[in-house]
PDB file of N, CA and C in Angstrom:
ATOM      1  N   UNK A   1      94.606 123.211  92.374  1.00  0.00           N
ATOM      2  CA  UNK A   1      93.812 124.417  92.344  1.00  0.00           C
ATOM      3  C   UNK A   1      92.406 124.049  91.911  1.00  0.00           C
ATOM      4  N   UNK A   2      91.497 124.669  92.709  1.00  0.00           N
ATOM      5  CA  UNK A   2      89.864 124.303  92.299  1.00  0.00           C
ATOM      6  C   UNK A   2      89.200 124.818  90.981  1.00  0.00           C
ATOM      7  N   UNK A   3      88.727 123.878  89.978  1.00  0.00           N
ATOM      8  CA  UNK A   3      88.267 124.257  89.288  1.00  0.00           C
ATOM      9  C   UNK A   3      87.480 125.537  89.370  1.00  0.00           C
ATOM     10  N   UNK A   4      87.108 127.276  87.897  1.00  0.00           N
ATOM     11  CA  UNK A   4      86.399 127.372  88.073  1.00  0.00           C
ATOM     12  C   UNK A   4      85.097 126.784  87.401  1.00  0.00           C
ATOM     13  N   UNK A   5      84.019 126.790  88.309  1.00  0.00           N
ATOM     14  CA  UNK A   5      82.708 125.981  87.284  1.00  0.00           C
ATOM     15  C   UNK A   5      81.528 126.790  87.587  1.00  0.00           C
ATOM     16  N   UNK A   6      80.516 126.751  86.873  1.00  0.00           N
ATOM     17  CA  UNK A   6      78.684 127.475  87.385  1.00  0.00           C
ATOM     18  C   UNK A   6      78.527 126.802  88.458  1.00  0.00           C
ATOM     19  N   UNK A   7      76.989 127.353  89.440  1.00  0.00           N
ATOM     20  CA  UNK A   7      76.854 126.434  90.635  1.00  0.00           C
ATOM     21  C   UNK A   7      75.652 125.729  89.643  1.00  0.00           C
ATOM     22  N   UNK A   8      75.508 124.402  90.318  1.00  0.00           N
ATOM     23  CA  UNK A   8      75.017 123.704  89.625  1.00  0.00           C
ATOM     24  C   UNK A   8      73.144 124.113  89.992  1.00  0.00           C
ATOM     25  N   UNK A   9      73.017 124.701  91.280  1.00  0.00           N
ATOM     26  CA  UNK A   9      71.671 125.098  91.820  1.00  0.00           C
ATOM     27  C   UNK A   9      71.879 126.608  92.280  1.00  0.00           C
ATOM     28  N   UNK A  10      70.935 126.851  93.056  1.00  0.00           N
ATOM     29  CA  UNK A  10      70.776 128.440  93.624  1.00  0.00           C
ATOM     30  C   UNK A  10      71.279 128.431  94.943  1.00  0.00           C
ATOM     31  N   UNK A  11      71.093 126.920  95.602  1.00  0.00           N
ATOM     32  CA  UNK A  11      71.434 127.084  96.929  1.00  0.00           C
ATOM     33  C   UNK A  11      72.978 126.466  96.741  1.00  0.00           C
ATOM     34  N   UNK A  12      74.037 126.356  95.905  1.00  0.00           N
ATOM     35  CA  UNK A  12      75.342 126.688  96.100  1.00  0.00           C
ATOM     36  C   UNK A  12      75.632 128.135  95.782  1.00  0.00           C
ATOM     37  N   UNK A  13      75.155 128.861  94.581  1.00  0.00           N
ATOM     38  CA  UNK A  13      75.411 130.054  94.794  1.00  0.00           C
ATOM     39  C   UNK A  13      75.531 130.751  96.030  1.00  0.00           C
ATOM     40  N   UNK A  14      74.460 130.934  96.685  1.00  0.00           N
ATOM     41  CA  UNK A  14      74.607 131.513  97.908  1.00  0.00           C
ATOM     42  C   UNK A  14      75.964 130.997  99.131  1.00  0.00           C
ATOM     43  N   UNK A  15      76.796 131.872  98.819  1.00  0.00           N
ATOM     44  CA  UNK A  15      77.671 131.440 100.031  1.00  0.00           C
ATOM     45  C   UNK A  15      77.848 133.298 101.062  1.00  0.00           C
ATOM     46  N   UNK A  16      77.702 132.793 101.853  1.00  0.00           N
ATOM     47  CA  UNK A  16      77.823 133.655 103.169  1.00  0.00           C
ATOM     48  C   UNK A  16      79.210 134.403 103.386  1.00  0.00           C
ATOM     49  N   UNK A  17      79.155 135.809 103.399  1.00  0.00           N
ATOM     50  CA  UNK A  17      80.301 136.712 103.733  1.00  0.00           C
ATOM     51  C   UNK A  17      80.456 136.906 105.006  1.00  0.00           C
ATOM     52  N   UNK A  18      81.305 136.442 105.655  1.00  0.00           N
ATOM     53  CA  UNK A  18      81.001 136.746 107.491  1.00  0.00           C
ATOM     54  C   UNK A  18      81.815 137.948 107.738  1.00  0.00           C
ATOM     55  N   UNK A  19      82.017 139.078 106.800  1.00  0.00           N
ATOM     56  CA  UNK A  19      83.164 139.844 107.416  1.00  0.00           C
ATOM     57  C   UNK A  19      82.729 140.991 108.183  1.00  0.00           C
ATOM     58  N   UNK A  20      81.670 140.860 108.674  1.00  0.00           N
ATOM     59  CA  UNK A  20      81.045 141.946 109.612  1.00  0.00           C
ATOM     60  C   UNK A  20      81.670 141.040 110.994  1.00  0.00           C
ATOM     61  N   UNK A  21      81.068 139.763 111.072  1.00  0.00           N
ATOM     62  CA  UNK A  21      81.312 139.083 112.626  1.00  0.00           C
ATOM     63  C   UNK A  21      82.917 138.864 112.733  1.00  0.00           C
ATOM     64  N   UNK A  22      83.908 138.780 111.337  1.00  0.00           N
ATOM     65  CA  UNK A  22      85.380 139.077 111.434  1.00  0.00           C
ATOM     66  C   UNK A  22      85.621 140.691 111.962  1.00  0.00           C
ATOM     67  N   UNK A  23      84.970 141.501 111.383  1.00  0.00           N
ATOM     68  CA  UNK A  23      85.991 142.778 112.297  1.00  0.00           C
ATOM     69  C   UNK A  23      85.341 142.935 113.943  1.00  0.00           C
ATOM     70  N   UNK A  24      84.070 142.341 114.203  1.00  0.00           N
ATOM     71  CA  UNK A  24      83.864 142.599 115.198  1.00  0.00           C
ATOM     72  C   UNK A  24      84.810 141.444 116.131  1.00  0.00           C
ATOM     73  N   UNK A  25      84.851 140.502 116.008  1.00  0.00           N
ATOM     74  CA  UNK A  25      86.304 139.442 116.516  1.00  0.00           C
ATOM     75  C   UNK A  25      86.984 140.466 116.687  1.00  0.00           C
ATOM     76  N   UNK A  26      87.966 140.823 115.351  1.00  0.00           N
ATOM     77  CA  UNK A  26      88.686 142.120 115.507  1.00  0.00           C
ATOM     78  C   UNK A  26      88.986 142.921 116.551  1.00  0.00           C
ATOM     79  N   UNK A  27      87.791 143.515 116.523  1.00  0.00           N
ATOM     80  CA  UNK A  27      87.837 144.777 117.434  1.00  0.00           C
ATOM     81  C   UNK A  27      87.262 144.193 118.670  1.00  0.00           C
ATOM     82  N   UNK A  28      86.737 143.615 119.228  1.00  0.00           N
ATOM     83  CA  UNK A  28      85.922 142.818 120.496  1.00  0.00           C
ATOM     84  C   UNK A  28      87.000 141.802 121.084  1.00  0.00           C
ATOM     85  N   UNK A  29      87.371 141.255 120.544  1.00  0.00           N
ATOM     86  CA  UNK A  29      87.968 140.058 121.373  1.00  0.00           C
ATOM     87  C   UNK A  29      89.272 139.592 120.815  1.00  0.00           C
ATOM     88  N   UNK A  30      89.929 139.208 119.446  1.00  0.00           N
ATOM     89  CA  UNK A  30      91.278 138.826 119.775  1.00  0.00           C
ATOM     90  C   UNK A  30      92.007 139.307 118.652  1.00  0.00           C
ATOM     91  N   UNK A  31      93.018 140.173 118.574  1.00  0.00           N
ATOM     92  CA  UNK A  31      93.598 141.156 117.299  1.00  0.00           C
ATOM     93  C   UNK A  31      93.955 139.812 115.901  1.00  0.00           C
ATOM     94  N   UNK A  32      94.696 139.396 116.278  1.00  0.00           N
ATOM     95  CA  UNK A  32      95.521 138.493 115.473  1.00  0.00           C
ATOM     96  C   UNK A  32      94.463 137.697 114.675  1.00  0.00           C
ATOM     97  N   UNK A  33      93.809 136.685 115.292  1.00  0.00           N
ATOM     98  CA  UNK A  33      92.731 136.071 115.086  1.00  0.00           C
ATOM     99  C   UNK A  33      91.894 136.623 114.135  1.00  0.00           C
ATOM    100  N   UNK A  34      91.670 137.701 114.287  1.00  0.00           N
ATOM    101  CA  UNK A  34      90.528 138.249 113.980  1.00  0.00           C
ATOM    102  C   UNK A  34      90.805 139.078 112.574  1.00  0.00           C
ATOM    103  N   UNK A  35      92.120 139.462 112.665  1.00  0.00           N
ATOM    104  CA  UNK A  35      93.368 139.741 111.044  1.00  0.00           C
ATOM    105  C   UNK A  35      92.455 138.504 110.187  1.00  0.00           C
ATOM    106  N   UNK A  36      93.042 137.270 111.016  1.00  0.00           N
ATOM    107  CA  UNK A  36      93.043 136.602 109.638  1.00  0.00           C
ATOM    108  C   UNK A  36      91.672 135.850 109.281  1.00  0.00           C
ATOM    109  N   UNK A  37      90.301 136.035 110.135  1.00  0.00           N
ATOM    110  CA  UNK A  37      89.096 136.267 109.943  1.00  0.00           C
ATOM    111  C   UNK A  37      89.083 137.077 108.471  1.00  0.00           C
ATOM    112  N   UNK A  38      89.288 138.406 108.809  1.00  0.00           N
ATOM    113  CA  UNK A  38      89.188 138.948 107.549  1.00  0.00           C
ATOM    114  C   UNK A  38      89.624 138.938 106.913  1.00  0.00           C
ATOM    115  N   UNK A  39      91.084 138.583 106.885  1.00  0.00           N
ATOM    116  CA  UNK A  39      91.310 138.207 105.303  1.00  0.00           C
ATOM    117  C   UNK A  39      90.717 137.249 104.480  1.00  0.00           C
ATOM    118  N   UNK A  40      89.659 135.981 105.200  1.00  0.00           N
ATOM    119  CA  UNK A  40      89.646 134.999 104.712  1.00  0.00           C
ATOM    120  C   UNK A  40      87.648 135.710 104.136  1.00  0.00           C
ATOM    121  N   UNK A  41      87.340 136.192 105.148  1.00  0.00           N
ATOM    122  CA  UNK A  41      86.212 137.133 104.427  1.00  0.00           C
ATOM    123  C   UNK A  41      86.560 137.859 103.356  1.00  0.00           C
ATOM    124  N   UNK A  42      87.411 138.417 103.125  1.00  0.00           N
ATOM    125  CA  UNK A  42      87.482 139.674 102.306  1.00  0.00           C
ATOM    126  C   UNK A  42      87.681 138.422 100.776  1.00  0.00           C
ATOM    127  N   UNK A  43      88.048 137.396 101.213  1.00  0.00           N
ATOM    128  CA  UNK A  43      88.520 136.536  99.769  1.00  0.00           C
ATOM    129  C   UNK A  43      87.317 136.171  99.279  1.00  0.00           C
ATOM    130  N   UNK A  44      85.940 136.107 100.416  1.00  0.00           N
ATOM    131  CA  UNK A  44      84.708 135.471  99.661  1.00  0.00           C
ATOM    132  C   UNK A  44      83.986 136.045  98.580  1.00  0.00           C
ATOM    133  N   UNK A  45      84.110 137.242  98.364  1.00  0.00           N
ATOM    134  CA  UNK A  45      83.149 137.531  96.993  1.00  0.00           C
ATOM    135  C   UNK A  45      84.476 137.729  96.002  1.00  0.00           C
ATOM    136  N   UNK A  46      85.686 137.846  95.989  1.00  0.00           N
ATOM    137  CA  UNK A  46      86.417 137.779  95.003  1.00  0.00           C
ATOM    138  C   UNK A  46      86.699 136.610  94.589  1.00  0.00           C
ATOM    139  N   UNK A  47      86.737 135.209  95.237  1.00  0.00           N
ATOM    140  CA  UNK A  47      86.337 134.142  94.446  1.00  0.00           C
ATOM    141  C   UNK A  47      85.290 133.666  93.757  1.00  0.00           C
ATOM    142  N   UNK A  48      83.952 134.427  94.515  1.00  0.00           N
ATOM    143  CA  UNK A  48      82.150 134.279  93.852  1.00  0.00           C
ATOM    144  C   UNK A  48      82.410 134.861  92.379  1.00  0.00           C
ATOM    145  N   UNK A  49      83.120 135.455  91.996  1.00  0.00           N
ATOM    146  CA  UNK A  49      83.334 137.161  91.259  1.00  0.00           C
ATOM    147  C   UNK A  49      84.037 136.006  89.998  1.00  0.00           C
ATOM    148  N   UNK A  50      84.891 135.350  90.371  1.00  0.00           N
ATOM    149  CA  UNK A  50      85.900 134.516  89.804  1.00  0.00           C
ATOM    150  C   UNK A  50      84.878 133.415  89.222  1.00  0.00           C
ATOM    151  N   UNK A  51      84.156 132.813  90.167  1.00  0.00           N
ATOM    152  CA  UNK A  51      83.534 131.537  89.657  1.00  0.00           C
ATOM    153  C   UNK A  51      83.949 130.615  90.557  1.00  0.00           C
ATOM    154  N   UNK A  52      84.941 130.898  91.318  1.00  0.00           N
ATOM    155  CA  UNK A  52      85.310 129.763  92.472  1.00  0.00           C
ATOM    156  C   UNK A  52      84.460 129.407  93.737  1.00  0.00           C
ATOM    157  N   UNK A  53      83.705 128.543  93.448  1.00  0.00           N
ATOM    158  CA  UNK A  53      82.341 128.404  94.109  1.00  0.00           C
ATOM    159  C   UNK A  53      82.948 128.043  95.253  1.00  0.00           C
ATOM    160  N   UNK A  54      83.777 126.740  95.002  1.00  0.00           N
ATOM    161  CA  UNK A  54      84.312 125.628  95.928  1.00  0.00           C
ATOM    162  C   UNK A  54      85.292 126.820  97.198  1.00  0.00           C
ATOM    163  N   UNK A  55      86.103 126.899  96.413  1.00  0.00           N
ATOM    164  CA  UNK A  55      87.018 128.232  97.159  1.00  0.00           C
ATOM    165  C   UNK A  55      86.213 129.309  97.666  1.00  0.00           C
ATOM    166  N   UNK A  56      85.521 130.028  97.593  1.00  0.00           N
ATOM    167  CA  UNK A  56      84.289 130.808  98.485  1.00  0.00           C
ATOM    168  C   UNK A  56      84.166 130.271  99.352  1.00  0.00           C
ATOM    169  N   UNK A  57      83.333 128.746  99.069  1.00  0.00           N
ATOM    170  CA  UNK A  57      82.658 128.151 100.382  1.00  0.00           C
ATOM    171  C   UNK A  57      83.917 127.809 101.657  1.00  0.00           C
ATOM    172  N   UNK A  58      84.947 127.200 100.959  1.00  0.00           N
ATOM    173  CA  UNK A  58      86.002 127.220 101.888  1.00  0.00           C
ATOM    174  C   UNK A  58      86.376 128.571 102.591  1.00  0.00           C
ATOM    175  N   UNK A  59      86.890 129.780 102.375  1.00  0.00           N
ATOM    176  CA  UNK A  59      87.030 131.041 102.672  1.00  0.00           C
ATOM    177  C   UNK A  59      85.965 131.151 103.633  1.00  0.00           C
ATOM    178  N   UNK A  60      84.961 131.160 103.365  1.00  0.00           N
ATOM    179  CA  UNK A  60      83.609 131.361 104.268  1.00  0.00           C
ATOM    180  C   UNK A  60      83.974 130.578 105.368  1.00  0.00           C
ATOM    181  N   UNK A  61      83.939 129.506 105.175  1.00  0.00           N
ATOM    182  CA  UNK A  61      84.344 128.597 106.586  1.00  0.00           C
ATOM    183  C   UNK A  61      85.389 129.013 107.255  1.00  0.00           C
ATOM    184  N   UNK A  62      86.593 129.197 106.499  1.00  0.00           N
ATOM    185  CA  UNK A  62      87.311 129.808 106.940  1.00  0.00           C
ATOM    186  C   UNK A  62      87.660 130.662 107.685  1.00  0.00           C
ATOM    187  N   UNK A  63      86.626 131.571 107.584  1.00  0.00           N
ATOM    188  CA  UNK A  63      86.718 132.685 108.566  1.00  0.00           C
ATOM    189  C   UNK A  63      85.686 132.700 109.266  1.00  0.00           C
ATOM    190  N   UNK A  64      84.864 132.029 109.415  1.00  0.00           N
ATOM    191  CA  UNK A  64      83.696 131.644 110.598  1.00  0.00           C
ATOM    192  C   UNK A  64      84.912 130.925 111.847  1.00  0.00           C
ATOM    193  N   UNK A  65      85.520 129.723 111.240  1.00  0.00           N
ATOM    194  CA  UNK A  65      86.017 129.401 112.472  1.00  0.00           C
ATOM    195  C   UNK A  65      87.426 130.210 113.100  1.00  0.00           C
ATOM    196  N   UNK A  66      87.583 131.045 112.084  1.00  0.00           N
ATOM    197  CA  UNK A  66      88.795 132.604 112.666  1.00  0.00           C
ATOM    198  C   UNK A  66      88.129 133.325 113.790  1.00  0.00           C
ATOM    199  N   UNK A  67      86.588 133.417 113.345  1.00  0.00           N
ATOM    200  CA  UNK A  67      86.150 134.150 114.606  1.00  0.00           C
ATOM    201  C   UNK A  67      85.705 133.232 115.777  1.00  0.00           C
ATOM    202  N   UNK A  68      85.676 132.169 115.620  1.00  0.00           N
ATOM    203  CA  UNK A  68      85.312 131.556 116.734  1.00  0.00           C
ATOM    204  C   UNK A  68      86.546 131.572 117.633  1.00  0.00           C
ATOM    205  N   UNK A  69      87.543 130.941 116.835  1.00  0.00           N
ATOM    206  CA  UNK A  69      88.868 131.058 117.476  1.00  0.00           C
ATOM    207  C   UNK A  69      89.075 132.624 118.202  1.00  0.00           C
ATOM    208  N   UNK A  70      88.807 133.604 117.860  1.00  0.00           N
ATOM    209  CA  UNK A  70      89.494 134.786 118.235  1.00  0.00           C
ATOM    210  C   UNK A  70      88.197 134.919 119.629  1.00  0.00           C
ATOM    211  N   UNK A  71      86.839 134.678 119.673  1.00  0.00           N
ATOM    212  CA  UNK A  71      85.787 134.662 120.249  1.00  0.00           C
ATOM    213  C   UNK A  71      86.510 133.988 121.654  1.00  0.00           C
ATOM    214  N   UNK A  72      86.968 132.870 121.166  1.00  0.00           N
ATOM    215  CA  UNK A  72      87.185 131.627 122.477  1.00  0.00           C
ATOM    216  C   UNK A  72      88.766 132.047 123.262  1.00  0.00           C
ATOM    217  N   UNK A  73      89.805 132.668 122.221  1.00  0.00           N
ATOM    218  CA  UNK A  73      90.738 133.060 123.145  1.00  0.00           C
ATOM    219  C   UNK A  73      91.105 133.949 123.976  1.00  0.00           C
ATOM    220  N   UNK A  74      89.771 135.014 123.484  1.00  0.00           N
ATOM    221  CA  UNK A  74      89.151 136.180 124.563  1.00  0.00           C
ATOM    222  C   UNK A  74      88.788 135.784 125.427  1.00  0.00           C
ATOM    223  N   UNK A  75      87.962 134.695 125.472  1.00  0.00           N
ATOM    224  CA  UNK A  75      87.267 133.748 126.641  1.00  0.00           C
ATOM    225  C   UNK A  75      88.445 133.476 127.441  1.00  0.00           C
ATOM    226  N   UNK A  76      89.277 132.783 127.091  1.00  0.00           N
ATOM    227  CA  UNK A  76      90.586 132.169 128.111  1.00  0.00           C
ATOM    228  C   UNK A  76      91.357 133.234 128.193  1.00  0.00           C
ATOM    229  N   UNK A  77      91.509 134.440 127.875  1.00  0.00           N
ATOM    230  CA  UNK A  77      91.982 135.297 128.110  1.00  0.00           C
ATOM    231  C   UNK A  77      91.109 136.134 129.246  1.00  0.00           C
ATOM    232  N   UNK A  78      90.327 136.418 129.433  1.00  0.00           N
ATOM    233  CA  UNK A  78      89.572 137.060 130.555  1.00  0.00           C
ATOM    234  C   UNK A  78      89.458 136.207 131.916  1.00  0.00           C
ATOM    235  N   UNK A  79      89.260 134.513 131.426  1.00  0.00           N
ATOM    236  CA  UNK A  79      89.079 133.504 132.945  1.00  0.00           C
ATOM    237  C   UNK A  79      90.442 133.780 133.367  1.00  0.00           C
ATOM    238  N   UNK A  80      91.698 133.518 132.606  1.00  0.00           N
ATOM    239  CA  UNK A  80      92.865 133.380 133.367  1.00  0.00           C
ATOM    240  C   UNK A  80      93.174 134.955 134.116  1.00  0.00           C
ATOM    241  N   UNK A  81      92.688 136.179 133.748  1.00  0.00           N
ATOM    242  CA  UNK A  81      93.108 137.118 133.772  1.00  0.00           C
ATOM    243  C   UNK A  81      92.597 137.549 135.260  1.00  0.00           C
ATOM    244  N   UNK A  82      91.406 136.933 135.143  1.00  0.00           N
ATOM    245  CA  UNK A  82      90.259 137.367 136.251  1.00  0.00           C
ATOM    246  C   UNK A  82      91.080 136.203 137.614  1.00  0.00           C
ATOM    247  N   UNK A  83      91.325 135.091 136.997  1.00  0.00           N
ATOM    248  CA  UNK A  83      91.611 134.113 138.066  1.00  0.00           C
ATOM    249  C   UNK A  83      92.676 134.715 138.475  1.00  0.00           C
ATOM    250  N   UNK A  84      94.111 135.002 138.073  1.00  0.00           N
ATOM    251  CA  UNK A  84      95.099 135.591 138.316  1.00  0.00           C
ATOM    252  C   UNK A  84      94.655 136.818 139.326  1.00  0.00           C
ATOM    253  N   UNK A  85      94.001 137.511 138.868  1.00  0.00           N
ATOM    254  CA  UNK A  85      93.460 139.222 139.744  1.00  0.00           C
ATOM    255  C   UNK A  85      93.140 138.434 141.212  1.00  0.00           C
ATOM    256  N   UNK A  86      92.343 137.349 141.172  1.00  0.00           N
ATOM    257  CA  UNK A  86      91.643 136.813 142.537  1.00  0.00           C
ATOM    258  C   UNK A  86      92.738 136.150 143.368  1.00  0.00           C
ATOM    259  N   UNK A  87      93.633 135.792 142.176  1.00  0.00           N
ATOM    260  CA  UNK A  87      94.778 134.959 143.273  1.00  0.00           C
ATOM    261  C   UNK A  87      95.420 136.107 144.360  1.00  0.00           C
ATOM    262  N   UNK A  88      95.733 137.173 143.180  1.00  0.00           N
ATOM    263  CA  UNK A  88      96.956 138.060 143.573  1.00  0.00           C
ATOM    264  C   UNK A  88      96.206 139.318 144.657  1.00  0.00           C
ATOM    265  N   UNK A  89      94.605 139.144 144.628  1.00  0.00           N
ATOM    266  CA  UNK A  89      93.883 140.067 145.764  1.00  0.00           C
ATOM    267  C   UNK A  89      93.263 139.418 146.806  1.00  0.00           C
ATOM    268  N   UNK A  90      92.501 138.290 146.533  1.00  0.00           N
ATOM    269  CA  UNK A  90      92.159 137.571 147.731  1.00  0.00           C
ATOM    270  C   UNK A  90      93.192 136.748 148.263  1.00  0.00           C
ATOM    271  N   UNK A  91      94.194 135.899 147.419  1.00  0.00           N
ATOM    272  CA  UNK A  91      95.791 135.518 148.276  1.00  0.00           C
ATOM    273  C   UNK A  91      95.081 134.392 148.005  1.00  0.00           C
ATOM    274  N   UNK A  92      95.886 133.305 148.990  1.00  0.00           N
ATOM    275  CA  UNK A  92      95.900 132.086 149.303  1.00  0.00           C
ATOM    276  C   UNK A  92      95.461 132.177 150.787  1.00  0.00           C
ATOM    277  N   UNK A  93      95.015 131.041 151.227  1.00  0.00           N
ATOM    278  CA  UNK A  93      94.482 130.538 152.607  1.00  0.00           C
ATOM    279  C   UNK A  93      95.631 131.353 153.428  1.00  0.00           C
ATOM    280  N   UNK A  94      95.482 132.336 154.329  1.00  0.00           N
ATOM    281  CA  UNK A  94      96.489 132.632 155.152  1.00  0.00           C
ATOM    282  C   UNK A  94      96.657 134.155 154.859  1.00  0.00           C
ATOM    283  N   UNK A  95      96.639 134.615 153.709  1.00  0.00           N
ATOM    284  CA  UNK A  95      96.867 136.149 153.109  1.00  0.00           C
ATOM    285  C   UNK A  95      97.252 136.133 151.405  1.00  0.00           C
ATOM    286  N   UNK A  96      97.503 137.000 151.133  1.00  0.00           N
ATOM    287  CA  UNK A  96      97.375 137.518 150.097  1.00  0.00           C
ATOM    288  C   UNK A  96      98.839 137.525 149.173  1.00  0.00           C
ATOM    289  N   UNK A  97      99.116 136.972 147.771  1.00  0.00           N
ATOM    290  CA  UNK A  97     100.270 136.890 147.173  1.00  0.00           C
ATOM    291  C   UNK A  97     100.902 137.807 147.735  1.00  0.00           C
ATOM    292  N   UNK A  98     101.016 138.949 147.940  1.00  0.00           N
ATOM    293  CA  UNK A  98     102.100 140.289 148.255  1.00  0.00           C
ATOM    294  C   UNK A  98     101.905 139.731 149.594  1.00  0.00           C
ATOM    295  N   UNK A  99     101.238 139.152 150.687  1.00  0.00           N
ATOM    296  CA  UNK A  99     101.838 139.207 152.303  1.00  0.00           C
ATOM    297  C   UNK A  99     103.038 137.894 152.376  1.00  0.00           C
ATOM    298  N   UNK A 100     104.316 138.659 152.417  1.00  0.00           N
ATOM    299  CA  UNK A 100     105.319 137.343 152.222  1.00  0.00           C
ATOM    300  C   UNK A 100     105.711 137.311 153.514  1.00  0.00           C
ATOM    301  N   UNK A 101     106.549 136.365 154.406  1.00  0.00           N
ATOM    302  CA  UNK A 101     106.386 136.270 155.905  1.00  0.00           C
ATOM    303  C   UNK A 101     107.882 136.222 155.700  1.00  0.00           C
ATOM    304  N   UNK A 102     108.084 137.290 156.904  1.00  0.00           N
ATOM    305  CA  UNK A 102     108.884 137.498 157.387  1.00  0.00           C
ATOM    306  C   UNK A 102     109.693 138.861 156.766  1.00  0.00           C
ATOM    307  N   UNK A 103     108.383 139.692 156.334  1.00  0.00           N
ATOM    308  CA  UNK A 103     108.651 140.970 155.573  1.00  0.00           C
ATOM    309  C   UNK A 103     108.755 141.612 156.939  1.00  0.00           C
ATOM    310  N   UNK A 104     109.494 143.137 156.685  1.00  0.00           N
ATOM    311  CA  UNK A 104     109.668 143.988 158.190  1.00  0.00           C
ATOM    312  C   UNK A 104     108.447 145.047 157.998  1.00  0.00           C
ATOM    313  N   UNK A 105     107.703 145.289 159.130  1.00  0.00           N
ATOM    314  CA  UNK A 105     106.859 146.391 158.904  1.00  0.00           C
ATOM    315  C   UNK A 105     107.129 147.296 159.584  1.00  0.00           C
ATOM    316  N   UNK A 106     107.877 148.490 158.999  1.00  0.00           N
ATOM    317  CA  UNK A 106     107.913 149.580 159.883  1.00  0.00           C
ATOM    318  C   UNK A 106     106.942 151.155 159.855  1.00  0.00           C
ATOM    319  N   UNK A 107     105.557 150.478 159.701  1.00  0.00           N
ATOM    320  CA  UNK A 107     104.563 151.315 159.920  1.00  0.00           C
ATOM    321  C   UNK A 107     104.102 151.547 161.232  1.00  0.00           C
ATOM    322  N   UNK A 108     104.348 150.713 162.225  1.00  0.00           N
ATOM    323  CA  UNK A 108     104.360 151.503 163.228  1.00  0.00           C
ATOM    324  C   UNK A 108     102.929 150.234 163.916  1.00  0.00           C
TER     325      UNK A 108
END
């Protein structure tokens, strides 16, 4: 467990709360991900509060790369989603996933 200690300067004090860019993850791009964004935000000023400098700065990081993660699996979630839509509407060379050969058409 990390010591608590003073920061030794002004520029460790300052550690960064990202939990605005965690709920927007959240709500924008990937649920799960983006949960545990904020939880790891919501821990940063209650360790500052504590004295846990070290543990802040970790938390902070922590949930910077929660939202990146939740950022990037929205990303692969929309290419595959979009690629899938193009397979299943423009088809393959010849027609379209739904034209299967040797279907009966009795439209006339």
């Amino acid at each position: 467990m990390p010591s608590a200690r003073k920061p030794s300067n002004r520029a460790e004090a300052r550690v960064s709360t990202p939990l605005v860019p965690a709920i927007l993850a959240t709500i924008c791009c990937c649920l799960p991900a983006g949960i545990v964004a904020i939880v790891y935000a919501a821990q940063v000023n209650s360790k500052l509060a504590a004295g846990d400098y070290v543990g802040a700065r970790r938390s902070s990081h922590r949930a910077k790369v929660w939202c990146w993660v939740a950022l990037l699996l929205s990303i692969a979630y929309w290419v595959l989603s979009i690629g899938v839509y193009i397979l299943m509407v423009e088809g393959y060379p010849g027609g379209s996933l739904f034209d299967f050969p040797g279907t009966l058409n009795f439209g006339g």
